[in-house]
Protein backbone atom coordinates (compact mmCIF):
# COMPACT_ATOMS: atom_id res chain seq x y z
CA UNK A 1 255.96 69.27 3.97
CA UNK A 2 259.10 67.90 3.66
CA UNK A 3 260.42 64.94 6.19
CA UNK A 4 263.50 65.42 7.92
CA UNK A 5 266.31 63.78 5.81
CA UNK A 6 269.90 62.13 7.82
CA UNK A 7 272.31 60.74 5.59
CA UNK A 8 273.23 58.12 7.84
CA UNK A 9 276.50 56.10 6.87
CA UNK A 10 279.61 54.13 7.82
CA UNK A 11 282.92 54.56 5.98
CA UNK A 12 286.76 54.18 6.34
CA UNK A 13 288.96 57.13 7.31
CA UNK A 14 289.01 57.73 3.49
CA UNK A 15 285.51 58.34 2.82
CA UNK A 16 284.63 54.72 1.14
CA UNK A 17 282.01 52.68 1.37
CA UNK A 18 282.41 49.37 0.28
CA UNK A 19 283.64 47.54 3.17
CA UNK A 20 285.05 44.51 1.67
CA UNK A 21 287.51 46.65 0.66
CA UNK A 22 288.95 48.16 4.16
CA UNK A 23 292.39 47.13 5.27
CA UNK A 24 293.65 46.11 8.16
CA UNK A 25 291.06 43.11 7.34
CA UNK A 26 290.11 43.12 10.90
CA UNK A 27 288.64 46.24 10.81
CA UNK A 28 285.14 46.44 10.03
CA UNK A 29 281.70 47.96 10.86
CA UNK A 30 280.18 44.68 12.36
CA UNK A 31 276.78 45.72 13.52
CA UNK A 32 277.69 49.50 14.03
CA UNK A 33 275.39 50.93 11.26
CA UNK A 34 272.50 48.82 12.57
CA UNK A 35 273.11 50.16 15.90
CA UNK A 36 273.28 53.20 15.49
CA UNK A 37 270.35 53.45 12.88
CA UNK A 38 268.30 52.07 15.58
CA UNK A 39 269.34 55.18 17.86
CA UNK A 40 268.48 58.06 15.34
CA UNK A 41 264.99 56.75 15.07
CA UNK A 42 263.68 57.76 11.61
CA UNK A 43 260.01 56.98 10.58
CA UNK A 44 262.03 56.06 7.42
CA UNK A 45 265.15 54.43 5.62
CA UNK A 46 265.50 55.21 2.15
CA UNK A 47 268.41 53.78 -0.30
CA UNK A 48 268.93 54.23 -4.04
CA UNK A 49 268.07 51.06 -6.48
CA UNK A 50 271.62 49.68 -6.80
CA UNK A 51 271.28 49.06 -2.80
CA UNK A 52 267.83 47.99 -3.10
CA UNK A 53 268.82 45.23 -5.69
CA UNK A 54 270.39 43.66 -3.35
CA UNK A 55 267.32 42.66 -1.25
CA UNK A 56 265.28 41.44 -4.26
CA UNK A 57 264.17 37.88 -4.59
CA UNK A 58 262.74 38.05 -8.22
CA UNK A 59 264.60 38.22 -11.64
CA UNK A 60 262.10 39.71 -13.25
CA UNK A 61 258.30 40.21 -13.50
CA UNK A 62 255.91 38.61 -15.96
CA UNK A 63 256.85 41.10 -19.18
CA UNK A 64 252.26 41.50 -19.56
CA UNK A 65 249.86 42.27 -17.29
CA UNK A 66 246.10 43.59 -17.15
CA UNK A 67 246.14 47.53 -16.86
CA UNK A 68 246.14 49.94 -17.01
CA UNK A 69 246.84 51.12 -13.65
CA UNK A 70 246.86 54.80 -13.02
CA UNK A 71 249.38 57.17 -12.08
CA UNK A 72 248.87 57.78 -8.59
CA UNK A 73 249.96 56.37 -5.11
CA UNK A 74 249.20 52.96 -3.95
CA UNK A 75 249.93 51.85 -0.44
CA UNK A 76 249.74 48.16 0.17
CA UNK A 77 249.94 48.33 4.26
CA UNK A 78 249.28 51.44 6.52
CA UNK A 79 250.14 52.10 9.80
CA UNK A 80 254.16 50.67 9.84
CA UNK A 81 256.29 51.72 12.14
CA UNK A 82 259.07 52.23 9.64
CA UNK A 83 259.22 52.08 6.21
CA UNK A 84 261.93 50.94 3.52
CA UNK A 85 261.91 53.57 0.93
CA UNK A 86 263.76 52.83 -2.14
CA UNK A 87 264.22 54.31 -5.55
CA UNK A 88 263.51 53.00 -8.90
CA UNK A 89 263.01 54.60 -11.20
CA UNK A 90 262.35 52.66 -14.31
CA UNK A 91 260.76 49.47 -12.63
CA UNK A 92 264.06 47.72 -12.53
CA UNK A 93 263.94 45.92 -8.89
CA UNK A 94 261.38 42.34 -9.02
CA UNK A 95 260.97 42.00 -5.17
CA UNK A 96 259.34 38.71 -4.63
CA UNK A 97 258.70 40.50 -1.36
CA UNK A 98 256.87 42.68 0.24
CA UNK A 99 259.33 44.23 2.80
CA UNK A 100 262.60 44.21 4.28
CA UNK A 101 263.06 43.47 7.59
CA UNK A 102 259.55 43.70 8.81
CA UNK A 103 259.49 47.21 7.48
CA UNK A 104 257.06 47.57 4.31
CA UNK A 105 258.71 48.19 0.87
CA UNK A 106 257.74 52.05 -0.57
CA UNK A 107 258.98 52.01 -3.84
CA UNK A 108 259.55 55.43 -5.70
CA UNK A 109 258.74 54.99 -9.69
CA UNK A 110 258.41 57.83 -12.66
CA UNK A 111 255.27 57.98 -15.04
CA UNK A 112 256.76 55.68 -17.77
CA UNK A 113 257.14 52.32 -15.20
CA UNK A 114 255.05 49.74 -17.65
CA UNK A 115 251.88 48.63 -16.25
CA UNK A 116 253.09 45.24 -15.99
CA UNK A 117 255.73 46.30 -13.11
CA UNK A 118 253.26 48.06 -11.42
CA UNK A 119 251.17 44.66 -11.32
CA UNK A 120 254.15 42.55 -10.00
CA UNK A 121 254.31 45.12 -7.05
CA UNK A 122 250.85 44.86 -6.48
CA UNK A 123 251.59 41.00 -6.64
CA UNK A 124 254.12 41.21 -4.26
CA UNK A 125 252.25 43.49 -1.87
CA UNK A 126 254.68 45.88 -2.50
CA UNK A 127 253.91 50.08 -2.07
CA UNK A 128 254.69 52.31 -4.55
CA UNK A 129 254.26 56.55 -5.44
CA UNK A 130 255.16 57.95 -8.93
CA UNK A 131 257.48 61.19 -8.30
CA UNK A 132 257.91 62.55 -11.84
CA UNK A 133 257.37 61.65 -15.18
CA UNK A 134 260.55 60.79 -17.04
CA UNK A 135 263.21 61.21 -13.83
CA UNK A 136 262.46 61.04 -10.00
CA UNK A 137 261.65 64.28 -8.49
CA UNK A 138 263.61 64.02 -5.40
CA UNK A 139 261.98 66.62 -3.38
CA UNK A 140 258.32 65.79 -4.96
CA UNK A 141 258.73 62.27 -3.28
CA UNK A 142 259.66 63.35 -0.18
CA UNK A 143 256.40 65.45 -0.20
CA UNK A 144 254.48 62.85 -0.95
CA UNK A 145 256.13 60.21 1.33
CA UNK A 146 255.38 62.96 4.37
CA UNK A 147 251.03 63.31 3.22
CA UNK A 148 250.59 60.15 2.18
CA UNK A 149 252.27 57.80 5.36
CA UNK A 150 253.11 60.96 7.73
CA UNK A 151 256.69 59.99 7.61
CA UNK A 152 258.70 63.22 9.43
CA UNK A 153 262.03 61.74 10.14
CA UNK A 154 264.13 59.94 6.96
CA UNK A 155 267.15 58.06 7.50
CA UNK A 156 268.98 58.42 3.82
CA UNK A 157 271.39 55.35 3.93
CA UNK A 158 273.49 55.10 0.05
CA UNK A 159 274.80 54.28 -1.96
CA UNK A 160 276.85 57.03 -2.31
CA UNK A 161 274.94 58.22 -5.62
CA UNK A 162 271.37 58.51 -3.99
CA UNK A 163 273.39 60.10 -1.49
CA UNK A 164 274.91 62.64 -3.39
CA UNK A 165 271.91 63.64 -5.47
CA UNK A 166 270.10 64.66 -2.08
CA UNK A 167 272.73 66.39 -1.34
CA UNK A 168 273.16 68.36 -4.71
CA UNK A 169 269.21 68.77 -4.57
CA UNK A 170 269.22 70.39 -1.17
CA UNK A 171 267.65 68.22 0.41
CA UNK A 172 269.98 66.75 3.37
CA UNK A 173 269.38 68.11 6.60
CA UNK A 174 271.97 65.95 8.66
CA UNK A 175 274.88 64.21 8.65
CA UNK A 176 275.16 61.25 10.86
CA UNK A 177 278.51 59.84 9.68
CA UNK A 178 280.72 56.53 11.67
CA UNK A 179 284.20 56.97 10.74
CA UNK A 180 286.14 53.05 11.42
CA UNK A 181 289.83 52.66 12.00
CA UNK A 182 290.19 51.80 8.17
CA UNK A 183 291.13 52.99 4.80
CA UNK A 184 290.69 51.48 1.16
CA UNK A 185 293.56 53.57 -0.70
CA UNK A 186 292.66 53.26 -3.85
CA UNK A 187 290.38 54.23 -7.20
CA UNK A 188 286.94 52.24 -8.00
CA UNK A 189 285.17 52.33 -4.57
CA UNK A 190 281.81 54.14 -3.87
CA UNK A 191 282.19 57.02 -1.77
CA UNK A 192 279.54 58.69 0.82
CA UNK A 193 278.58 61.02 -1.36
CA UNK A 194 279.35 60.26 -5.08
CA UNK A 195 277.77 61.39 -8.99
CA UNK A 196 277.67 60.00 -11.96
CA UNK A 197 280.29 62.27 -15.03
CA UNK A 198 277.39 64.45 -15.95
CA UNK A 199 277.18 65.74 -12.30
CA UNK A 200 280.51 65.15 -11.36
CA UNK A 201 281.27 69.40 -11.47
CA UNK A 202 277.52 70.07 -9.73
CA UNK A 203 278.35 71.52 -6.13
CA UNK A 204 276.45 70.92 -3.64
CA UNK A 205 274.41 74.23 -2.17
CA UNK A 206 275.60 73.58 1.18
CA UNK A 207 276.06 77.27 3.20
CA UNK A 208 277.29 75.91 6.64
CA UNK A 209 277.59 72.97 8.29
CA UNK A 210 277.71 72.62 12.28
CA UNK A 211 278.74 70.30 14.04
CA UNK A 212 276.26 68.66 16.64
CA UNK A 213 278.17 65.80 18.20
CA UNK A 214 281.34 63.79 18.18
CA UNK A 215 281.23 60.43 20.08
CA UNK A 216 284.77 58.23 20.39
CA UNK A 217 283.19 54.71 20.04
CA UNK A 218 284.72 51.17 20.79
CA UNK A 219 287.40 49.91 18.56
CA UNK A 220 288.24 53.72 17.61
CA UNK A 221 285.12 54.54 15.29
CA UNK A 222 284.70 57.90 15.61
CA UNK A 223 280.57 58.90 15.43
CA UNK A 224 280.16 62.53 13.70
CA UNK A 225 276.83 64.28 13.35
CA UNK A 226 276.36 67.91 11.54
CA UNK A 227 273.20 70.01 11.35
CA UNK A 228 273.40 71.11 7.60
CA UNK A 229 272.35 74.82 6.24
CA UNK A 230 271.57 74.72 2.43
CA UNK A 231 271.60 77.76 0.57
């Protein structure tokens, strides 16, 4: 069965993502994606490995290892009551950690992830599942993510290219969206939803999307959530 999924994001009024960007300067998200990531209340959070970089503590693992390890789930910690979910798909991300913010790392690998990768995770205390053999298997992992740690409610949180390959896969069921009182104006920044050029002319199957909630918010963010049909 396959969890829940709620693209949950903050952007300016243009659709971008990287706040640093945003003018008036003043005008920023502070702790508003925080906030309201606590109220939606996934079992969850999943981001792609460009985001997921960003928390690592490690260059690199140790480039040999003992093996070799099979090909098949291995949970460090059960029982968490939320989980950090992030992709990699090659083995790129060397934690030195074993989660984020008191929520366990789940790491989502292929097949072809050397053995020695898979023994600086285990080093690290860090969970992983193997979704497909040469490319993650988007909907495969969510599968497994929902039998193996019973997770029914996933917050999907960028960058805007994990984002946008759930959503070309058919896989988002909500949008929760903040909208601040900024723009960025011009090329180069991430967007909520973006592709790489070989998917750049892939439309998304989307058949309707309603609207389930608009919320005016202090300093004029605007809080948008849709219920999502996909064909």
């Amino acid at each position: 069965m396959k969890p829940h999924v709620i693209c949950h994001m903050v952007s300016s009024v243009d659709g971008r993502i990287l706040n640093s960007r945003w003018r008036p300067k003043g005008a920023n998200a502070g702790n508003l994606f925080e906030r309201l990531h606590d109220q939606l209340e996934g079992d969850a959070w999943l981001v792609g490995r460009m985001t997921g970089r960003e928390f690592a503590r490690k260059e690199a693992y140790p480039a040999q290892a003992a093996g070799p390890f099979p090909r098949k789930p291995w949970i460090a910690r059960r029982g968490a009551d939320a989980w950090g979910i992030v992709l990699d798909a090659h083995g790129k991300i060397a934690w030195g950690r074993a989660d984020i913010g008191g929520d366990p790392i789940v790491v989502v690998l292929t097949e072809q992830v050397p053995d020695a990768h898979l023994a600086g995770l285990h080093g690290d205390g860090v969970s992983y599942i193997f979704a497909g053999r040469q490319e993650v298997d988007l909907a495969l992992a969510l599968e497994i993510l929902n039998s193996e740690l019973g997770i029914e409610r996933l917050l999907l949180e960028g960058g805007g290219s994990a984002n946008g390959a759930f959503l070309r896969a058919g896989l988002v069921d909500e949008i929760s969206l903040a909208i601040v009182p900024a723009v960025d104006g011009a090329r180069g920044a991430p967007s909520v939803f973006d592709s790489g050029d070989a998917e750049a002319g892939v439309p998304a199957p989307l058949a309707a999307m309603t609207l389930q909630s608009c919320e005016v918010l202090e300093g004029g963010a605007v809080w948008l959530r849709y219920e999502l049909a996909n064909e």
